[in-house]
C-alpha atoms as a PDB file:
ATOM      1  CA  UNK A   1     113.177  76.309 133.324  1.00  0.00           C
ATOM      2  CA  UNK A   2     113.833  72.722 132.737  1.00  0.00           C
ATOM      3  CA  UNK A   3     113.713  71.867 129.078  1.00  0.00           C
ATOM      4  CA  UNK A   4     112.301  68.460 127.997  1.00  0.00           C
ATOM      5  CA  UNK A   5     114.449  66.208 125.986  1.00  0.00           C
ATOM      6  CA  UNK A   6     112.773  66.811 122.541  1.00  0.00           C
ATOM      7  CA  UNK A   7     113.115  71.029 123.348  1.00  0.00           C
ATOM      8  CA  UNK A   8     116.823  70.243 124.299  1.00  0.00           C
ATOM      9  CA  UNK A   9     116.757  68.578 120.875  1.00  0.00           C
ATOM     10  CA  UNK A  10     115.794  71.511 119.064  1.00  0.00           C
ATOM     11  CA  UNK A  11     117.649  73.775 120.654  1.00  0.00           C
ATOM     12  CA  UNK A  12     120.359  71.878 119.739  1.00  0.00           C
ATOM     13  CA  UNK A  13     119.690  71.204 116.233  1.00  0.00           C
ATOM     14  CA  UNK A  14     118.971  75.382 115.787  1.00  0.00           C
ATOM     15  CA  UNK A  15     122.704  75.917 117.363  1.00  0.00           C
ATOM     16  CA  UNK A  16     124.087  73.581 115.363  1.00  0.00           C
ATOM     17  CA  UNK A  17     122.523  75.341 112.257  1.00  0.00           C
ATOM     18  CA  UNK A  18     123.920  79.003 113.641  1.00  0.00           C
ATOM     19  CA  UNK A  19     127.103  77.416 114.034  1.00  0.00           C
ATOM     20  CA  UNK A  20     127.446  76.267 110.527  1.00  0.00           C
ATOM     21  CA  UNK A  21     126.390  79.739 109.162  1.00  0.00           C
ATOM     22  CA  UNK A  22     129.386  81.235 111.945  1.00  0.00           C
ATOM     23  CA  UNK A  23     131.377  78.510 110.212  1.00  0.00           C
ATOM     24  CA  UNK A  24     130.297  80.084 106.526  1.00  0.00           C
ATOM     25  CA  UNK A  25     131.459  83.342 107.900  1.00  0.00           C
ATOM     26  CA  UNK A  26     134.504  82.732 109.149  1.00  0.00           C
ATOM     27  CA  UNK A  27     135.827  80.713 106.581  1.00  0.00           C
ATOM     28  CA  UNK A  28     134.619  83.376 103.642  1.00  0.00           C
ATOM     29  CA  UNK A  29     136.491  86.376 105.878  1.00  0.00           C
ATOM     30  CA  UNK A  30     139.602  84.511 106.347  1.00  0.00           C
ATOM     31  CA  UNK A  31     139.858  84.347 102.152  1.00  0.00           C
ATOM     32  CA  UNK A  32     142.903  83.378 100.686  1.00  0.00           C
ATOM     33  CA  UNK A  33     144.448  81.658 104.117  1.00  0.00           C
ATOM     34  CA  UNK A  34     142.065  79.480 103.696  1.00  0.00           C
ATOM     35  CA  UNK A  35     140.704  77.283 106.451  1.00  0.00           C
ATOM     36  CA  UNK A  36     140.092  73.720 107.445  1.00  0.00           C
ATOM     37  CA  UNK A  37     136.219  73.497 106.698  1.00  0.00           C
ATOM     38  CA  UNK A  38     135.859  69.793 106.309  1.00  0.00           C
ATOM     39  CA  UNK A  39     136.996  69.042 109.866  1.00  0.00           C
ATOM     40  CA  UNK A  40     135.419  71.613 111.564  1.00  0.00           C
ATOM     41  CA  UNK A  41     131.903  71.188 109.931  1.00  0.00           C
ATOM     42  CA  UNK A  42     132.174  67.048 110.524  1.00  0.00           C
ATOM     43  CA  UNK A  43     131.914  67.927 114.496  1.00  0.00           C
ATOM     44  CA  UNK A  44     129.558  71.023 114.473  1.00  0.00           C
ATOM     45  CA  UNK A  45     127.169  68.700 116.552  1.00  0.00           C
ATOM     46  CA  UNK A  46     129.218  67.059 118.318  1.00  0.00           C
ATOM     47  CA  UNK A  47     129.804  69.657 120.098  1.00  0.00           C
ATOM     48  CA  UNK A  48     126.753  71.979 120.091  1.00  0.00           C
ATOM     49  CA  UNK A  49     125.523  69.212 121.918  1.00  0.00           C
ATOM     50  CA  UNK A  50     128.616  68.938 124.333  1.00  0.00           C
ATOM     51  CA  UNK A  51     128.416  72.869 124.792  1.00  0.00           C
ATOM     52  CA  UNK A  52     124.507  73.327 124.653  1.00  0.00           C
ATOM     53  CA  UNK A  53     123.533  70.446 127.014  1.00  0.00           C
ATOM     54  CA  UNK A  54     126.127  67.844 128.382  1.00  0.00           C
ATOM     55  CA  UNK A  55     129.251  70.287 129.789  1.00  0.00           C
ATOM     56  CA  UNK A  56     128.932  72.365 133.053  1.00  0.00           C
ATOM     57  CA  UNK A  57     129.866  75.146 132.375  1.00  0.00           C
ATOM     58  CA  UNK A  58     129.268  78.880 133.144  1.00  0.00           C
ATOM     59  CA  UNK A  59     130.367  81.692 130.176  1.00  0.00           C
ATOM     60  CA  UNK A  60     129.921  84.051 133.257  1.00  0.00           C
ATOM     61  CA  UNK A  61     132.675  82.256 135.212  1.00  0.00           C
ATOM     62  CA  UNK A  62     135.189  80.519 132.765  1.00  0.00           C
ATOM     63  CA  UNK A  63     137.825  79.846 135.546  1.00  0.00           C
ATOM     64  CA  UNK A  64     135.036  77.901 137.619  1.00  0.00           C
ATOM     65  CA  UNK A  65     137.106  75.169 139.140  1.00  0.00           C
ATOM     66  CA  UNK A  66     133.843  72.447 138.627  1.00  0.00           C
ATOM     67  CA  UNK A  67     133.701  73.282 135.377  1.00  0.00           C
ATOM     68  CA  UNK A  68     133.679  70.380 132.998  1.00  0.00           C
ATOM     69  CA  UNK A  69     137.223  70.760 130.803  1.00  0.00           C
ATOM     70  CA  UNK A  70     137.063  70.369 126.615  1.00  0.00           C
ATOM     71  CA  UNK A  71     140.095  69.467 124.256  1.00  0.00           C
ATOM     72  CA  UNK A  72     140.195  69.593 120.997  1.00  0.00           C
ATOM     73  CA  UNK A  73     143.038  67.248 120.120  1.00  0.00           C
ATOM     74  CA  UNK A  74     141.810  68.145 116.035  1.00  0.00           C
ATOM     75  CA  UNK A  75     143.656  71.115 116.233  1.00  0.00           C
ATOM     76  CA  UNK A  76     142.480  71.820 112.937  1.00  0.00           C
ATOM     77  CA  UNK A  77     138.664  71.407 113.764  1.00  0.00           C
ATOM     78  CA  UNK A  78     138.862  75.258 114.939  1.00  0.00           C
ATOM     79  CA  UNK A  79     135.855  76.260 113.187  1.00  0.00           C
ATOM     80  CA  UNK A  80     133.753  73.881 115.180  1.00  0.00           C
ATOM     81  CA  UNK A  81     134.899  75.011 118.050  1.00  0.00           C
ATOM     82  CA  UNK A  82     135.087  78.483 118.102  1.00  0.00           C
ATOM     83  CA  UNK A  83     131.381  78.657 116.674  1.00  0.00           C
ATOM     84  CA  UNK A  84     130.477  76.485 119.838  1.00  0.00           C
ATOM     85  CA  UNK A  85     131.750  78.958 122.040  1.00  0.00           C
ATOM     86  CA  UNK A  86     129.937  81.994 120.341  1.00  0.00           C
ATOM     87  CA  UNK A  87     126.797  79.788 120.799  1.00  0.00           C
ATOM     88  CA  UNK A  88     127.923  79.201 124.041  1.00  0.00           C
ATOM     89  CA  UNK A  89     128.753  83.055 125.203  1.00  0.00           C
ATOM     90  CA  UNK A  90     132.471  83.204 125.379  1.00  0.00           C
ATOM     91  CA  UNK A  91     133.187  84.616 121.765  1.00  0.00           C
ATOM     92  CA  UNK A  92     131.555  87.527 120.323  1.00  0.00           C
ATOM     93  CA  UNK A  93     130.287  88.023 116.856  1.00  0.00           C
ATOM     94  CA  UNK A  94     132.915  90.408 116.464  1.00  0.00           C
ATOM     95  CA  UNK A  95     135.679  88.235 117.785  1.00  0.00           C
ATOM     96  CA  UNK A  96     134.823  85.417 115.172  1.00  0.00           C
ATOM     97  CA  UNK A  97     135.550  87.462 112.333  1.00  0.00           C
ATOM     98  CA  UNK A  98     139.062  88.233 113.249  1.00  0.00           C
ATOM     99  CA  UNK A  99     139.332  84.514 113.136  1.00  0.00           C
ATOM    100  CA  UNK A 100     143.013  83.990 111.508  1.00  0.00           C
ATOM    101  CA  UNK A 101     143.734  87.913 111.169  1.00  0.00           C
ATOM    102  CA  UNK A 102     147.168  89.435 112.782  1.00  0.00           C
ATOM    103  CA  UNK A 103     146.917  89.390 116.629  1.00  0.00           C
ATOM    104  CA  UNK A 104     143.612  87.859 116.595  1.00  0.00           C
ATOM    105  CA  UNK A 105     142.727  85.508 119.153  1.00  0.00           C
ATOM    106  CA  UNK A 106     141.538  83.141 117.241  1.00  0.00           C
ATOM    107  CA  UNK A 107     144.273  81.334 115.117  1.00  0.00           C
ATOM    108  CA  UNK A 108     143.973  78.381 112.936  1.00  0.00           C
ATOM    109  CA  UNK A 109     145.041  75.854 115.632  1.00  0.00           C
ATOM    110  CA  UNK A 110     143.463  77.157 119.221  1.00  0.00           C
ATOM    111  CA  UNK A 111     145.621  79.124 121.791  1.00  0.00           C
ATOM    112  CA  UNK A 112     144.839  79.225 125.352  1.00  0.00           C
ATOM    113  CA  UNK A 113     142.668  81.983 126.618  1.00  0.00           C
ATOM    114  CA  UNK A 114     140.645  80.381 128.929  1.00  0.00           C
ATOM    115  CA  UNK A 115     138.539  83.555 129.570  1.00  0.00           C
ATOM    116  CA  UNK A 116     137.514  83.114 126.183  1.00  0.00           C
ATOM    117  CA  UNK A 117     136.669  79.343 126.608  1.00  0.00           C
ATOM    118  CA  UNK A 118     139.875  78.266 124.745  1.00  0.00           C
ATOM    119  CA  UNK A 119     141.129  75.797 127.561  1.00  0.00           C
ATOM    120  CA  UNK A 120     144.344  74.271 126.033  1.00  0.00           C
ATOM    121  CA  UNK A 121     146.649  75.518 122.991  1.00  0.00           C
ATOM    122  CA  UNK A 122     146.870  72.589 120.092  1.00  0.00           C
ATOM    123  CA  UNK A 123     148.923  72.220 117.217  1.00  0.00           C
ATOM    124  CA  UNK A 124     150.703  68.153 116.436  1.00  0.00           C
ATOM    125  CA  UNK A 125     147.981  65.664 116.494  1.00  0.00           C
ATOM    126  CA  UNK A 126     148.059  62.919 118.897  1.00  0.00           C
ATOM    127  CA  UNK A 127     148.703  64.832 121.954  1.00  0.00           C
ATOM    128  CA  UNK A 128     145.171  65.601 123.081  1.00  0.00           C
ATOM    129  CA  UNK A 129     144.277  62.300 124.978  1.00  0.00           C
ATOM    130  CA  UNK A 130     147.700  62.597 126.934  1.00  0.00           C
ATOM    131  CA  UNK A 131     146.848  65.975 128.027  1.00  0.00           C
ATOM    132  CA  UNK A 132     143.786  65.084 128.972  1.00  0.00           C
ATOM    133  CA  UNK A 133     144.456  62.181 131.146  1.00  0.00           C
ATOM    134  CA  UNK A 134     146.559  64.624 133.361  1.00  0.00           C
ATOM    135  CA  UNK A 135     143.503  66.665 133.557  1.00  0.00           C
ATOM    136  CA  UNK A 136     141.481  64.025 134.781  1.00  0.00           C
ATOM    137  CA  UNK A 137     144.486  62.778 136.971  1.00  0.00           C
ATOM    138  CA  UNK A 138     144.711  66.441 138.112  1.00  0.00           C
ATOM    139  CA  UNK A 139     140.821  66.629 139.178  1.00  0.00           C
ATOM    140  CA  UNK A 140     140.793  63.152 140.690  1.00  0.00           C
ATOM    141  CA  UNK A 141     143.765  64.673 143.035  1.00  0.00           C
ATOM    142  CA  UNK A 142     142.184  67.924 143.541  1.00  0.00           C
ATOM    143  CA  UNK A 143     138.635  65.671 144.639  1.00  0.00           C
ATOM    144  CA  UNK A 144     137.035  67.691 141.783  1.00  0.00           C
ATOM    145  CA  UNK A 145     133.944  66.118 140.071  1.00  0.00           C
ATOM    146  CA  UNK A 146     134.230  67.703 136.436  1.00  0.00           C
ATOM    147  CA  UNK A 147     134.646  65.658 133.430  1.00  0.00           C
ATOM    148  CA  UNK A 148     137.240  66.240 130.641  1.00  0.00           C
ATOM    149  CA  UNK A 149     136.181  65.318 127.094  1.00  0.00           C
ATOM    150  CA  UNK A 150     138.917  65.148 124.452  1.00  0.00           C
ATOM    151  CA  UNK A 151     137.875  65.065 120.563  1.00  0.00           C
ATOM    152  CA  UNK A 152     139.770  63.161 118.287  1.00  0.00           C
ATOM    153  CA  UNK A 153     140.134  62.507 114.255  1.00  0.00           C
ATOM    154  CA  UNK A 154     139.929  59.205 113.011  1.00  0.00           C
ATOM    155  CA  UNK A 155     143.262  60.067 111.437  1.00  0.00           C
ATOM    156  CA  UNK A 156     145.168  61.122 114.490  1.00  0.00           C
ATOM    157  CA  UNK A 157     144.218  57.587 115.285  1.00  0.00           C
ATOM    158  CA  UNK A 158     147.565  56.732 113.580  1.00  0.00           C
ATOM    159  CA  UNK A 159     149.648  58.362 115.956  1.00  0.00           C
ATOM    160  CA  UNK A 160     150.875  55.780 118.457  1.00  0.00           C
ATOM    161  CA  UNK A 161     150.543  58.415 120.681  1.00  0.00           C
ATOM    162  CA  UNK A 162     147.218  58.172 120.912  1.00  0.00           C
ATOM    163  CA  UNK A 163     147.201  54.218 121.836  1.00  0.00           C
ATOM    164  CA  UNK A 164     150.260  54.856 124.577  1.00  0.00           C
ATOM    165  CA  UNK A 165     147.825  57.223 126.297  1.00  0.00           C
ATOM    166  CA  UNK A 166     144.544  54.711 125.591  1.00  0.00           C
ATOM    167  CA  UNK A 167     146.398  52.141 127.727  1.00  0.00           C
ATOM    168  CA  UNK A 168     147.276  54.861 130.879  1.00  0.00           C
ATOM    169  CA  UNK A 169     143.989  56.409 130.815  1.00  0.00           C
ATOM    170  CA  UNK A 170     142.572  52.163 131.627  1.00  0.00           C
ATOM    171  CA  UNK A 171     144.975  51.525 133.476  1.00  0.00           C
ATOM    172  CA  UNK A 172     144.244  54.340 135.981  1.00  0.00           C
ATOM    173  CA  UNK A 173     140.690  53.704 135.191  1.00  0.00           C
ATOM    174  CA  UNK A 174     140.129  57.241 134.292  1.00  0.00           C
ATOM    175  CA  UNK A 175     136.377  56.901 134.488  1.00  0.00           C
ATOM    176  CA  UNK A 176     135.604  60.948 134.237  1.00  0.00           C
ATOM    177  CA  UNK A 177     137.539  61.123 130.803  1.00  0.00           C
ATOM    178  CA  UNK A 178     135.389  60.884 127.598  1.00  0.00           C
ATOM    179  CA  UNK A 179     137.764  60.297 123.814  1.00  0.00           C
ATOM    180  CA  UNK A 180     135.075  61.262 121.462  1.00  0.00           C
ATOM    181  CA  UNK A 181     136.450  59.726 118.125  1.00  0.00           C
ATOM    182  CA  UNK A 182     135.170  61.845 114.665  1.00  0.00           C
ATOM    183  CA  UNK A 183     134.938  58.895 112.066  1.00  0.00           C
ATOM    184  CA  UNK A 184     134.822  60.600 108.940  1.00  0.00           C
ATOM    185  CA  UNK A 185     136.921  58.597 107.568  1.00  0.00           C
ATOM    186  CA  UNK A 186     139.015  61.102 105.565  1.00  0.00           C
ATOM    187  CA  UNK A 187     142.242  63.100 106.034  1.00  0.00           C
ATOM    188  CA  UNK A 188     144.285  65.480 104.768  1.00  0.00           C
ATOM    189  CA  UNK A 189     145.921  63.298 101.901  1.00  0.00           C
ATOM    190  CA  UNK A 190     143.114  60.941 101.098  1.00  0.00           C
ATOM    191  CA  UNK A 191     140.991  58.110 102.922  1.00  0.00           C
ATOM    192  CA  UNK A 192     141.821  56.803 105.798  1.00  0.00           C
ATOM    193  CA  UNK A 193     141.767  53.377 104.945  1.00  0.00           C
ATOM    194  CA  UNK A 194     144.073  53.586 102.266  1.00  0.00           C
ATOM    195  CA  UNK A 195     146.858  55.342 104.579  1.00  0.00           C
ATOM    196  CA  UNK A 196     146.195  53.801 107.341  1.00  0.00           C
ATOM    197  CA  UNK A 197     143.720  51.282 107.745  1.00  0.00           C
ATOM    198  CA  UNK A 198     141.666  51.108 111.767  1.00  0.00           C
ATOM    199  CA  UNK A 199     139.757  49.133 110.461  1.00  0.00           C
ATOM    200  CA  UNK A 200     137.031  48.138 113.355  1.00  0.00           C
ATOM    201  CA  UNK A 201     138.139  51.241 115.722  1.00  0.00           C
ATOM    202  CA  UNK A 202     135.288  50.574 118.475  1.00  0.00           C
ATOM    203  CA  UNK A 203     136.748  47.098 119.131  1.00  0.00           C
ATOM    204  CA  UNK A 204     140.189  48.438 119.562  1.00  0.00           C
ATOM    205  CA  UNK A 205     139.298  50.781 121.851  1.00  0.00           C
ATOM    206  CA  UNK A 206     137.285  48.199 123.572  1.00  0.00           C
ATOM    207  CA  UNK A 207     140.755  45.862 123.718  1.00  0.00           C
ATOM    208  CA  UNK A 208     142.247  48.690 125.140  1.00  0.00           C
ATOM    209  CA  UNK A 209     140.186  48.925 127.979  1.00  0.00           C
ATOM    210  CA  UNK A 210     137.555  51.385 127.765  1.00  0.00           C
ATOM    211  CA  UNK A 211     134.094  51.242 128.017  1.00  0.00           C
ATOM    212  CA  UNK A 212     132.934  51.935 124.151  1.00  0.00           C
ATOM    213  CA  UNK A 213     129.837  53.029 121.966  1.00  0.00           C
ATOM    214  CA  UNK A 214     128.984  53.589 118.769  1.00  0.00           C
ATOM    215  CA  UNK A 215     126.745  56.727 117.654  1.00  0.00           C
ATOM    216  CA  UNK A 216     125.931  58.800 114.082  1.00  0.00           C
ATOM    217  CA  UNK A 217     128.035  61.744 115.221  1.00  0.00           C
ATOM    218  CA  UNK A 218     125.145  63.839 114.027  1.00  0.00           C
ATOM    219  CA  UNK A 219     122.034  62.176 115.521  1.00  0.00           C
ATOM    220  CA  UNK A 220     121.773  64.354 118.359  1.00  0.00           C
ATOM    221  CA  UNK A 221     119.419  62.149 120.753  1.00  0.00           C
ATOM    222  CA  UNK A 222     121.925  59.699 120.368  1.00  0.00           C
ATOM    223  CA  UNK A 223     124.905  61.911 121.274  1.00  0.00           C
ATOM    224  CA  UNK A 224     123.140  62.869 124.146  1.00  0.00           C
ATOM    225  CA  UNK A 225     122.753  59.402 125.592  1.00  0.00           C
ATOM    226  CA  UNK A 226     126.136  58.395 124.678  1.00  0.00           C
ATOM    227  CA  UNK A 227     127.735  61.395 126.786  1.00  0.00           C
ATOM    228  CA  UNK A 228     125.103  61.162 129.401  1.00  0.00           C
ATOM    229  CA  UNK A 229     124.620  57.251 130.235  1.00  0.00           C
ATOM    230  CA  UNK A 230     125.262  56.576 133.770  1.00  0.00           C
ATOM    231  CA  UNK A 231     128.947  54.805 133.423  1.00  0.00           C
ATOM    232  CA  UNK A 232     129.563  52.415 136.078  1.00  0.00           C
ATOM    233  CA  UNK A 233     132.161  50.627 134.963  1.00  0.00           C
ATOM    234  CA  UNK A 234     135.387  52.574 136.241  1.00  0.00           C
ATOM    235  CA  UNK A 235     136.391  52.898 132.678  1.00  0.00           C
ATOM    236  CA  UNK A 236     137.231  55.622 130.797  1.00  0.00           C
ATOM    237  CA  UNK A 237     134.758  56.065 127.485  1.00  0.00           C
ATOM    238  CA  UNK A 238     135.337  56.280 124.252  1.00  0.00           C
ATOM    239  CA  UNK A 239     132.287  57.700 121.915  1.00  0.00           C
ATOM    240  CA  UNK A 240     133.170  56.935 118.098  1.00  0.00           C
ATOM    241  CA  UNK A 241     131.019  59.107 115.964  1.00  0.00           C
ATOM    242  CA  UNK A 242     130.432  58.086 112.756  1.00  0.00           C
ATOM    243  CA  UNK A 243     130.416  61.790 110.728  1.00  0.00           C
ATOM    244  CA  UNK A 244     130.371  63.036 107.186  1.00  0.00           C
ATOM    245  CA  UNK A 245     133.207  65.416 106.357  1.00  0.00           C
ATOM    246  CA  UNK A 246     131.989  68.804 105.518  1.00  0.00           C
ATOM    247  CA  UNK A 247     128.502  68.019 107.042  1.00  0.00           C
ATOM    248  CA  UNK A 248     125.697  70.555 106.043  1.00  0.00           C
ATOM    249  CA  UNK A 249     126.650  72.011 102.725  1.00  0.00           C
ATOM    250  CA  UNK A 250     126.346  69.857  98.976  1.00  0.00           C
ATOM    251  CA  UNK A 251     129.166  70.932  97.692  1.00  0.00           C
ATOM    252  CA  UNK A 252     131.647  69.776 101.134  1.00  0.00           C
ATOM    253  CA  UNK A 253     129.778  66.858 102.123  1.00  0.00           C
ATOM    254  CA  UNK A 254     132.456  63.718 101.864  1.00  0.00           C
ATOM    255  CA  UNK A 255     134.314  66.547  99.292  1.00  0.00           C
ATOM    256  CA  UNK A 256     138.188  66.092 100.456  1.00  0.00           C
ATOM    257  CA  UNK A 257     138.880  69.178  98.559  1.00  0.00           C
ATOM    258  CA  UNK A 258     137.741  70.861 101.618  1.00  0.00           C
ATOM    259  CA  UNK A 259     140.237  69.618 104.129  1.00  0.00           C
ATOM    260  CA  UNK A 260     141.758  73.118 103.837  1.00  0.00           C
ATOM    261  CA  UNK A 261     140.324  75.248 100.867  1.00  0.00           C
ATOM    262  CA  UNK A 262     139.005  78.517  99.941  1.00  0.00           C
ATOM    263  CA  UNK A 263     135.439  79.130 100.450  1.00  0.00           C
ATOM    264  CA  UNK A 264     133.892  80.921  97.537  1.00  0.00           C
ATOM    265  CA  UNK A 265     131.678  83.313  97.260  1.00  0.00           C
ATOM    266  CA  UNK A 266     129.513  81.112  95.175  1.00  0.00           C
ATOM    267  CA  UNK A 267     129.698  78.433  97.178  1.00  0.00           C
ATOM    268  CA  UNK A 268     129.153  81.078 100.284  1.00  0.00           C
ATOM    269  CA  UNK A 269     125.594  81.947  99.025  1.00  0.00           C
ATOM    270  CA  UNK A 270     124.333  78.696  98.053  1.00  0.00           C
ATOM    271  CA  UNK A 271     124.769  77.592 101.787  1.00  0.00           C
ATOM    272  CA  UNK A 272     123.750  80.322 103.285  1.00  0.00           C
ATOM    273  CA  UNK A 273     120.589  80.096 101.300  1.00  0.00           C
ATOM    274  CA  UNK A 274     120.094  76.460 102.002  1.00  0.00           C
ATOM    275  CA  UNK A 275     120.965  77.138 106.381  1.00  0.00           C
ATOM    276  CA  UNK A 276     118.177  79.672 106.106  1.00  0.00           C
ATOM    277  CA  UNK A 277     115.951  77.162 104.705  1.00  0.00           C
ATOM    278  CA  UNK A 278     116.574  74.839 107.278  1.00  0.00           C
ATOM    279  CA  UNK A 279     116.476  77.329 109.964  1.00  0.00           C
ATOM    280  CA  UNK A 280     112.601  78.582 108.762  1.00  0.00           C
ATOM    281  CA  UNK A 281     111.713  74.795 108.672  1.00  0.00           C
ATOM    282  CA  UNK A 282     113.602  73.965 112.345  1.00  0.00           C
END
């Protein structure tokens, strides 16, 4: 059954509000190894959306060769990932609560398990958009028709990496690869602006050579017709979300603390209280 656009909506608004509370119970199991809640919570629907009504892809069949390829150059953005992929069928309840035990699959940074969803291993920033223009170069030679979508911190932005692979991915006009850019303007030692300053980040990506929007990384409507917008211009495109670090919970929300902290139990109940009050209202 075809869903309309405001039901595709709200079905991605209520994932995006199991995902946190995955999120929630992840990062209370893992304790004392703490766990990088900021960054994962800033792109919860980013990609609930990507997963729940943008990608092509088929839990059933993870190897499908049309499948639409995901990288999470944010290494550290784990948590809003993996919850994605228990939304989206590959992960088990069971399986997210070994996150970051011994031998689990899931590990702090992701490793490759692509039966599992997990389609690329991550751990230095700034490598993501390079690995993803060989996907796209790979699919373009193979006459596939997927789409590869890397996701990006604002921070990694300072890796020069990142702009060496901006100017390939235009000049190859790379127009099935998506950079989605998480602008929440914080990092692990402070503001981004203060270590290094982007300043307007849309127009360099624009002088770089890709086609560019700009979208409140958790407005879903507007996520959706950011990744969906018919793209004509043989560009690559480059979606800069403007997020709030720690998005969902009072006590993370634009909180730097949370980068990489341990989740309290105190601070475990007063979310969980507040998700289920948004869920009854959703």
């Amino acid at each position: 059954m075809t869903r309309s656009i405001e039901q595709t909506i709200r079905h991605i608004e209520e994932t995006a509000l199991r995902m946190r509370r995955h999120i929630l119970d992840m990062a209370l199991k893992a304790g004392s190894h703490a766990a990088h809640l900021g960054g994962g919570l800033s792109i919860v629907d980013i990609t609930a959306t990507l997963y729940g009504a943008v990608m092509q892809h088929d839990a059933t069949n993870p190897q499908w060769s049309e499948r639409d390829r995901f990288i999470l150059s944010k290494g550290h953005g784990v948590l809003g990932y993996y919850s994605a992929l228990a939304e989206a069928g590959y992960l088990s309840r069971e399986e997210l609560m070994t996150f970051e035990e011994p031998e689990t699959l899931l590990c702090g940074h992701p490793i490759m398990n692509r039966d599992k969803g997990i389609e690329f291993s991550n751990g230095s920033l700034g490598m993501g958009l390079s690995l993803g223009i060989g996907v796209a170069l790979a699919g373009r030679r193979r006459k596939l028709d997927y789409r590869t979508f890397v996701l990006m911190g604002d921070g990694e932005c300072n890796e020069g990496s990142v702009w060496e692979a901006a100017m390939a991915a235009a000049h190859y006009r790379l127009d099935h690869l998506v950079a989605i850019i998480d602008r929440n303007r914080l990092q692990q030692t402070g503001e981004g602006s203060t270590i290094m300053d982007l300043g307007d980040i849309a127009a360099k990506w624009r002088a770089f050579g890709w086609q560019t929007v700009e979208v409140d990384g958790h407005d879903i409507e507007a996520l959706l017709r950011a990744f969906t917008a018919a793209n004509a211009s043989g560009l690559p495109l480059a979606v800069v979300a403007d997020t709030v670090k720690g998005k969902g919970f009072a006590f993370s929300e634009n909180n730097n603390d949370w980068h990489h902290g341990v989740l309290t139990r105190n601070n475990y109940d007063a979310a969980v209280i507040a998700l289920e009050e948004a869920l009854s209202d959703a």
